[in-house]
PDB file of N, CA and C in Angstrom:
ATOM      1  N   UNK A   1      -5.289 -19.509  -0.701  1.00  0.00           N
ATOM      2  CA  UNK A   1      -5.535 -19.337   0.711  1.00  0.00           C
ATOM      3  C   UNK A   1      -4.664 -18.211   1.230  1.00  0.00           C
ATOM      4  N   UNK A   2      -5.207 -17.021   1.349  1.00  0.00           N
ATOM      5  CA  UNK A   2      -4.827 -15.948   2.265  1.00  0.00           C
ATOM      6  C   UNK A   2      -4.347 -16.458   3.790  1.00  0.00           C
ATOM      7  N   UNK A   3      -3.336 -16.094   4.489  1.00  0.00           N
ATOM      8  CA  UNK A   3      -3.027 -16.189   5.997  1.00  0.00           C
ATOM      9  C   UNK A   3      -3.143 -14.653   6.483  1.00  0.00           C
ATOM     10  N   UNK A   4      -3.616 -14.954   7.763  1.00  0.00           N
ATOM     11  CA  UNK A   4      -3.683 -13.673   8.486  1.00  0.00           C
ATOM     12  C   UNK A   4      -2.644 -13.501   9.153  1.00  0.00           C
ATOM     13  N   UNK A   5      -2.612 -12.798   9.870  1.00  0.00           N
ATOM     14  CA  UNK A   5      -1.009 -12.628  10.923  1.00  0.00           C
ATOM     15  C   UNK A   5      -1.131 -13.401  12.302  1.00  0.00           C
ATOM     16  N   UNK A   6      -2.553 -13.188  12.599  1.00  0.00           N
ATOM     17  CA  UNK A   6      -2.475 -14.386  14.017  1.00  0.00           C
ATOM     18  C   UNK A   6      -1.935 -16.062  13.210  1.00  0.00           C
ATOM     19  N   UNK A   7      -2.077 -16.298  11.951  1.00  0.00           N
ATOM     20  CA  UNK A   7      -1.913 -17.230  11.374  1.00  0.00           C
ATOM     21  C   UNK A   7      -0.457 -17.248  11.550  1.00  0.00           C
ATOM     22  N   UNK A   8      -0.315 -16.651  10.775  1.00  0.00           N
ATOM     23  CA  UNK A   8       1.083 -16.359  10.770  1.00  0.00           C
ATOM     24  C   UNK A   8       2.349 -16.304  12.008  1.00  0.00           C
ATOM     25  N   UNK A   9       1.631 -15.669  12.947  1.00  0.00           N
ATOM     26  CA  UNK A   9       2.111 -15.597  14.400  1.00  0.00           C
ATOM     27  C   UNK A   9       1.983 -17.120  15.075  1.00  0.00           C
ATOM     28  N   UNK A  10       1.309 -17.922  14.531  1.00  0.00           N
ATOM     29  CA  UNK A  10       1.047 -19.370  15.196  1.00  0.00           C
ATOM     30  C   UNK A  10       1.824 -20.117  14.653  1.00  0.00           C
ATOM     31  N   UNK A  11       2.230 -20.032  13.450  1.00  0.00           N
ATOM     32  CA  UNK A  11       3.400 -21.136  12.822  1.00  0.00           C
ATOM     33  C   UNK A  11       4.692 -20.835  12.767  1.00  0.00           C
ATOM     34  N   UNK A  12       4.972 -19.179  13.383  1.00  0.00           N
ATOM     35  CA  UNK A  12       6.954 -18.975  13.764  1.00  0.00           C
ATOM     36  C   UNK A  12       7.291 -19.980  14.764  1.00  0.00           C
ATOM     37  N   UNK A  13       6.468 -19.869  15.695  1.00  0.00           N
ATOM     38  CA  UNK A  13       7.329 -20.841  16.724  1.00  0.00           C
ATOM     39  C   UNK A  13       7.507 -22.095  16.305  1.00  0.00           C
ATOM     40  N   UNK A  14       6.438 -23.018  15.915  1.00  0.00           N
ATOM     41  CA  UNK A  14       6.517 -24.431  14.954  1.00  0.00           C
ATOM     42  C   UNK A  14       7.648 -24.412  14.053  1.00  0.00           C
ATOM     43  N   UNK A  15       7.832 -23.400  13.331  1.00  0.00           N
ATOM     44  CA  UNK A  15       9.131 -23.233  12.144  1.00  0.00           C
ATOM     45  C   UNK A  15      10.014 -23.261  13.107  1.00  0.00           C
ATOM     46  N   UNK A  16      10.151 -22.459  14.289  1.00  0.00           N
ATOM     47  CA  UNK A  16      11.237 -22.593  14.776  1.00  0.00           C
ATOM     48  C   UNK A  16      11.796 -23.713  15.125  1.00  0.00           C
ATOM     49  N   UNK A  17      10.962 -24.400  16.278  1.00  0.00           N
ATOM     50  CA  UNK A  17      11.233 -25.498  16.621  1.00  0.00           C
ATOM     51  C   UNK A  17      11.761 -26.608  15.646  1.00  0.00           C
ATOM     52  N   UNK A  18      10.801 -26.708  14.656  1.00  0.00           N
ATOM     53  CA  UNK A  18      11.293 -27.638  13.435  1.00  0.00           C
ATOM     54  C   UNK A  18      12.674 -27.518  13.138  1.00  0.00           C
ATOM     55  N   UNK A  19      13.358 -26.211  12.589  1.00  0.00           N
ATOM     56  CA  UNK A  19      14.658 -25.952  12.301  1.00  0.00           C
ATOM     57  C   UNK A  19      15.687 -26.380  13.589  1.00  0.00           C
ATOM     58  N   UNK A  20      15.512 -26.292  14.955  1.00  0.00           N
ATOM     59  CA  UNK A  20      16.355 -25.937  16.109  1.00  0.00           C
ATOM     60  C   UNK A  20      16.449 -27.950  15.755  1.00  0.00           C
ATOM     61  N   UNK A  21      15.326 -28.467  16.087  1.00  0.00           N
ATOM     62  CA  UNK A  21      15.263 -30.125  15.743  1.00  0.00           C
ATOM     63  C   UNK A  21      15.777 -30.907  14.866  1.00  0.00           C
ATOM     64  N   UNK A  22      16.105 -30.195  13.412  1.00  0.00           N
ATOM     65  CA  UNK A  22      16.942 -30.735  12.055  1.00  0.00           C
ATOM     66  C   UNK A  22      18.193 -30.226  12.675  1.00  0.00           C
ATOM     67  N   UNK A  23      18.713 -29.249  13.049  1.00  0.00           N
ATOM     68  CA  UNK A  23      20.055 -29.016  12.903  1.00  0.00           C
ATOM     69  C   UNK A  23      20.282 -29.810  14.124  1.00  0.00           C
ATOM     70  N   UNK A  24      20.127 -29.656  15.450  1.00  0.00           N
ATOM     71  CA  UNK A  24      20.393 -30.879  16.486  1.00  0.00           C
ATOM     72  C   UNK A  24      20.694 -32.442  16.239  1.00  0.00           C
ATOM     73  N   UNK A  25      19.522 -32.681  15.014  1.00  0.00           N
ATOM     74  CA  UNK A  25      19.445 -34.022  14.649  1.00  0.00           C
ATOM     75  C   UNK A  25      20.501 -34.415  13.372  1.00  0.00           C
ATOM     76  N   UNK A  26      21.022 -33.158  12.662  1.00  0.00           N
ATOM     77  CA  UNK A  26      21.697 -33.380  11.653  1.00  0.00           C
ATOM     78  C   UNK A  26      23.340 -33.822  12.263  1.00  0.00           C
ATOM     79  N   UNK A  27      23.140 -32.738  12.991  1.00  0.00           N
ATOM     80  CA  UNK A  27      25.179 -32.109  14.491  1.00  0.00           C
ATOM     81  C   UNK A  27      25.054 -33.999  14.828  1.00  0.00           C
ATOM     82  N   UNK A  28      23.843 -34.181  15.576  1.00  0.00           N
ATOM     83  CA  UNK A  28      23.939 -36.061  16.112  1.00  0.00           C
ATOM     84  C   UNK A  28      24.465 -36.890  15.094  1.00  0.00           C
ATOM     85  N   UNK A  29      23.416 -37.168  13.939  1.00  0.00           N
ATOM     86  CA  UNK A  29      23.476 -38.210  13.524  1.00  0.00           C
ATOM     87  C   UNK A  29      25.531 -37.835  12.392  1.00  0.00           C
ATOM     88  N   UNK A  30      25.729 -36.294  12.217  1.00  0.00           N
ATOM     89  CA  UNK A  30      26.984 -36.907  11.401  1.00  0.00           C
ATOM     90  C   UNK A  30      27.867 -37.251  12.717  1.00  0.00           C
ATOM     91  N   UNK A  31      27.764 -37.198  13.627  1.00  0.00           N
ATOM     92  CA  UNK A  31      28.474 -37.835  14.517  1.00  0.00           C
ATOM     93  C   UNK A  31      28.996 -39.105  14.949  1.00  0.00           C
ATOM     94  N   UNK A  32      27.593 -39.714  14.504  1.00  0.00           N
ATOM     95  CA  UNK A  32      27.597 -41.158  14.641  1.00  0.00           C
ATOM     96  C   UNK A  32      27.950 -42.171  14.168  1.00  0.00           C
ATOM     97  N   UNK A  33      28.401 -43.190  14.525  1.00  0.00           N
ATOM     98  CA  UNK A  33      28.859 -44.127  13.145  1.00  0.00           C
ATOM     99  C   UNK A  33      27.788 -45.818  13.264  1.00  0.00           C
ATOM    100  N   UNK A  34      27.043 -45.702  14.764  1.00  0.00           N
ATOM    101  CA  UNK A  34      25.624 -46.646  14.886  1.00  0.00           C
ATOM    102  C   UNK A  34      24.703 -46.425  14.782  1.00  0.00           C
ATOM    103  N   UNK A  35      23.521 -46.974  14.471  1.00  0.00           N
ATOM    104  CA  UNK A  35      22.200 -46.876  13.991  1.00  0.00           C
ATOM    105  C   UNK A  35      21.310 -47.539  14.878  1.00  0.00           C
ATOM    106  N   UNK A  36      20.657 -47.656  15.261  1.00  0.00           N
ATOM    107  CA  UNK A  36      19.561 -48.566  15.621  1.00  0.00           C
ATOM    108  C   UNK A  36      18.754 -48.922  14.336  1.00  0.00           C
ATOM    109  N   UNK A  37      17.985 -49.853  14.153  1.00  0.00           N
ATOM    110  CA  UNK A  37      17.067 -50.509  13.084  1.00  0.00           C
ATOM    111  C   UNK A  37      17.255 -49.981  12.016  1.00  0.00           C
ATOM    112  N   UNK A  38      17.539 -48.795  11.458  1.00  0.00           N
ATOM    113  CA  UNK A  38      18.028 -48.655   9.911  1.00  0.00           C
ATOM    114  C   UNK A  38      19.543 -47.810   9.723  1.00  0.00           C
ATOM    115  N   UNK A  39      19.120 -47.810   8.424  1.00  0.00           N
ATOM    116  CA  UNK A  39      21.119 -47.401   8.307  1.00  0.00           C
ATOM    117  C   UNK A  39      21.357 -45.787   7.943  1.00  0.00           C
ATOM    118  N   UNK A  40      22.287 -45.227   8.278  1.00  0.00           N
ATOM    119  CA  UNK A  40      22.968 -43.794   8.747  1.00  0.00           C
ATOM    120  C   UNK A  40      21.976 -43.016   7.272  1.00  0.00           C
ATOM    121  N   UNK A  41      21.899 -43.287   5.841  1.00  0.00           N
ATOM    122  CA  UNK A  41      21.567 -42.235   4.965  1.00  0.00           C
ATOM    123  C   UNK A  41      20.201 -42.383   5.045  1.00  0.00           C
ATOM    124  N   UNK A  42      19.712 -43.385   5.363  1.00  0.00           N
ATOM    125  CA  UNK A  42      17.965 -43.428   5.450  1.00  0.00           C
ATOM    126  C   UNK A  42      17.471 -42.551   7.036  1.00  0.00           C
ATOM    127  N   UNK A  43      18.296 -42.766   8.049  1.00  0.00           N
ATOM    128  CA  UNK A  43      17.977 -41.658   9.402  1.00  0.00           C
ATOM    129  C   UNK A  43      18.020 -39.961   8.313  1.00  0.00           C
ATOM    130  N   UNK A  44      19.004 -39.768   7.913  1.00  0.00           N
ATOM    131  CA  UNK A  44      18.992 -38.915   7.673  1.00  0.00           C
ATOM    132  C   UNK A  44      18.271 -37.988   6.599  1.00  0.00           C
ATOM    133  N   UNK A  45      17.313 -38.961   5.810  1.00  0.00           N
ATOM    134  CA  UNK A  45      16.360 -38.661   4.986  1.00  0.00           C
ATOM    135  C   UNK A  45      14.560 -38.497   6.043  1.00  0.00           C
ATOM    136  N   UNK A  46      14.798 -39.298   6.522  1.00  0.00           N
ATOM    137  CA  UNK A  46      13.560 -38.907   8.106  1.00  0.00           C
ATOM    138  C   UNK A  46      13.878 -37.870   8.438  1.00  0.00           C
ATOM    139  N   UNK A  47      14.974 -37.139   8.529  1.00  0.00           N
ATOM    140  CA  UNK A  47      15.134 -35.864   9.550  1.00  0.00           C
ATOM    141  C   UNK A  47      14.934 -35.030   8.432  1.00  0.00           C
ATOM    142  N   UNK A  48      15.275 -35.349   7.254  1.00  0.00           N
ATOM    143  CA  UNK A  48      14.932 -33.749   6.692  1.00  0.00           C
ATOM    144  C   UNK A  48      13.615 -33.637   6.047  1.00  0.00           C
ATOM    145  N   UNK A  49      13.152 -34.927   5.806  1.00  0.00           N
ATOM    146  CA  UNK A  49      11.802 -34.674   5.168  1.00  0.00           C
ATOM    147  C   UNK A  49      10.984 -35.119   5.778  1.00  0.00           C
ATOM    148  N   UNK A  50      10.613 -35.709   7.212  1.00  0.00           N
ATOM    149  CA  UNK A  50       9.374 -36.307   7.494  1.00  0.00           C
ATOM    150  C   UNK A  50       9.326 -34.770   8.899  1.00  0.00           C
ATOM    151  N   UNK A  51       8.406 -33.924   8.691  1.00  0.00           N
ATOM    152  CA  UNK A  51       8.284 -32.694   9.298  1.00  0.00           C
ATOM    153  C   UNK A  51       8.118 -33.036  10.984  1.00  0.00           C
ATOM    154  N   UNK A  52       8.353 -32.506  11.703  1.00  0.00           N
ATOM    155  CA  UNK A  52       8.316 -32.294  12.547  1.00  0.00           C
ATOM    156  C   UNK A  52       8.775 -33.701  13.409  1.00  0.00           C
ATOM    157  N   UNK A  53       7.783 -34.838  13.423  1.00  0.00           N
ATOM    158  CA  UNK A  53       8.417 -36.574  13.678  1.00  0.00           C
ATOM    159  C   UNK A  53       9.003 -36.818  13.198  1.00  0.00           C
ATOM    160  N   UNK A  54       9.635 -36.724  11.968  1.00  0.00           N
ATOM    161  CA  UNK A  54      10.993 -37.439  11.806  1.00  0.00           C
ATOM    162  C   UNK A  54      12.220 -36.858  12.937  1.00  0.00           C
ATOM    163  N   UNK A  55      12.064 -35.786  12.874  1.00  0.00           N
ATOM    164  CA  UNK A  55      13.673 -35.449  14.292  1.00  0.00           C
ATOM    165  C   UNK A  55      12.937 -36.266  15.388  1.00  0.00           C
ATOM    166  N   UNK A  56      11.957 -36.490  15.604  1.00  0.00           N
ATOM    167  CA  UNK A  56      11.587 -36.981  17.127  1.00  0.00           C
ATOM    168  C   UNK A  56      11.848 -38.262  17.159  1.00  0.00           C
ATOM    169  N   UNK A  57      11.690 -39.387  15.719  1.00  0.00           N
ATOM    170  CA  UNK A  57      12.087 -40.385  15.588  1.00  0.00           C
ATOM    171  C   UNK A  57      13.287 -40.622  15.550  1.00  0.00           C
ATOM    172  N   UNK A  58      14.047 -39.831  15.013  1.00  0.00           N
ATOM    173  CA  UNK A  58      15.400 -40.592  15.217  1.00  0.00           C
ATOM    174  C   UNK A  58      16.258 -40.042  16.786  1.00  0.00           C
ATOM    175  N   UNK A  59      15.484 -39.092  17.232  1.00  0.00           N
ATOM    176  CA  UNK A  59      15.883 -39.063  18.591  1.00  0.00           C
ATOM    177  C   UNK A  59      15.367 -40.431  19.477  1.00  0.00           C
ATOM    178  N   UNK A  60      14.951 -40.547  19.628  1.00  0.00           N
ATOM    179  CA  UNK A  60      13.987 -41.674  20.039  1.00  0.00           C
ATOM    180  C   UNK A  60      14.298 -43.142  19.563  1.00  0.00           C
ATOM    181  N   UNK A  61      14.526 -43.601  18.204  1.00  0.00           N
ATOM    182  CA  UNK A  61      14.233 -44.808  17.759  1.00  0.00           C
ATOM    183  C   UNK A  61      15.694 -44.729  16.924  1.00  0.00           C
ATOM    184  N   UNK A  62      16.521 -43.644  16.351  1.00  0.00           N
ATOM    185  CA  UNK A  62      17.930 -44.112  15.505  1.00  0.00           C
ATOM    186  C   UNK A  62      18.784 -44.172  16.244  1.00  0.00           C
ATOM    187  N   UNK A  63      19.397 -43.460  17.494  1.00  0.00           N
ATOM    188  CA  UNK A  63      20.252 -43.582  18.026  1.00  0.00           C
ATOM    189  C   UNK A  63      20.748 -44.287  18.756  1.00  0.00           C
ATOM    190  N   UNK A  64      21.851 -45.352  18.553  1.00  0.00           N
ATOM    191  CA  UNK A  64      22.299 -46.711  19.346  1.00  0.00           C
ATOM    192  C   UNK A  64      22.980 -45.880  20.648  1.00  0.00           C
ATOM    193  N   UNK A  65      23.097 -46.437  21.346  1.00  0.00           N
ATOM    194  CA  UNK A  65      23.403 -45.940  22.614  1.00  0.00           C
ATOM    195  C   UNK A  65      24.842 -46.472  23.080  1.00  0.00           C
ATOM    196  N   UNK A  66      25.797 -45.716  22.347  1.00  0.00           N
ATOM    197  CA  UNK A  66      26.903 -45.983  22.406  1.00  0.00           C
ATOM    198  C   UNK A  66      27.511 -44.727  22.971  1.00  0.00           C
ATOM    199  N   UNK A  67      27.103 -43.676  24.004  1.00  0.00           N
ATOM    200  CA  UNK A  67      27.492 -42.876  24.560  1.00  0.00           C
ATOM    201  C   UNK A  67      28.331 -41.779  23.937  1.00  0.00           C
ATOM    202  N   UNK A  68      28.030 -41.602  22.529  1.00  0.00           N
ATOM    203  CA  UNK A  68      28.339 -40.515  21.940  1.00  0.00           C
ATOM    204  C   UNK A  68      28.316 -39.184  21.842  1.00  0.00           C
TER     205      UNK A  68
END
């Protein structure tokens, strides 16, 4: 499969975002020492491999709210 450049031009910003979302989510979670529903090395296997929803999930659903 050949990509064209409008192709190409449509998935920088997505890459971007993706990357700006792992490193945000990576800076959080080594921060943390609570979890919500699962435990600190399994959040952190969602963020790097489940694309794009995994950072949204553990924004959303890992972080205990202990004002960190």
């Amino acid at each position: 499969m050949v990509l064209d450049n409008k192709t190409i031009m449509a998935l920088i910003p997505l890459v971007i975002i993706q990357l700006i979302l792992i490193i945000v989510c990576v800076i959080d979670w080594n921060k943390r020492e609570k979890f919500k529903n699962l435990n600190k090395w399994f959040w952190l296997i969602v963020i790097l491999f489940v694309n794009i929803i995994g950072p949204i999930l553990y924004l959303t659903f890992g972080r205990d709210n202990d004002n960190n």
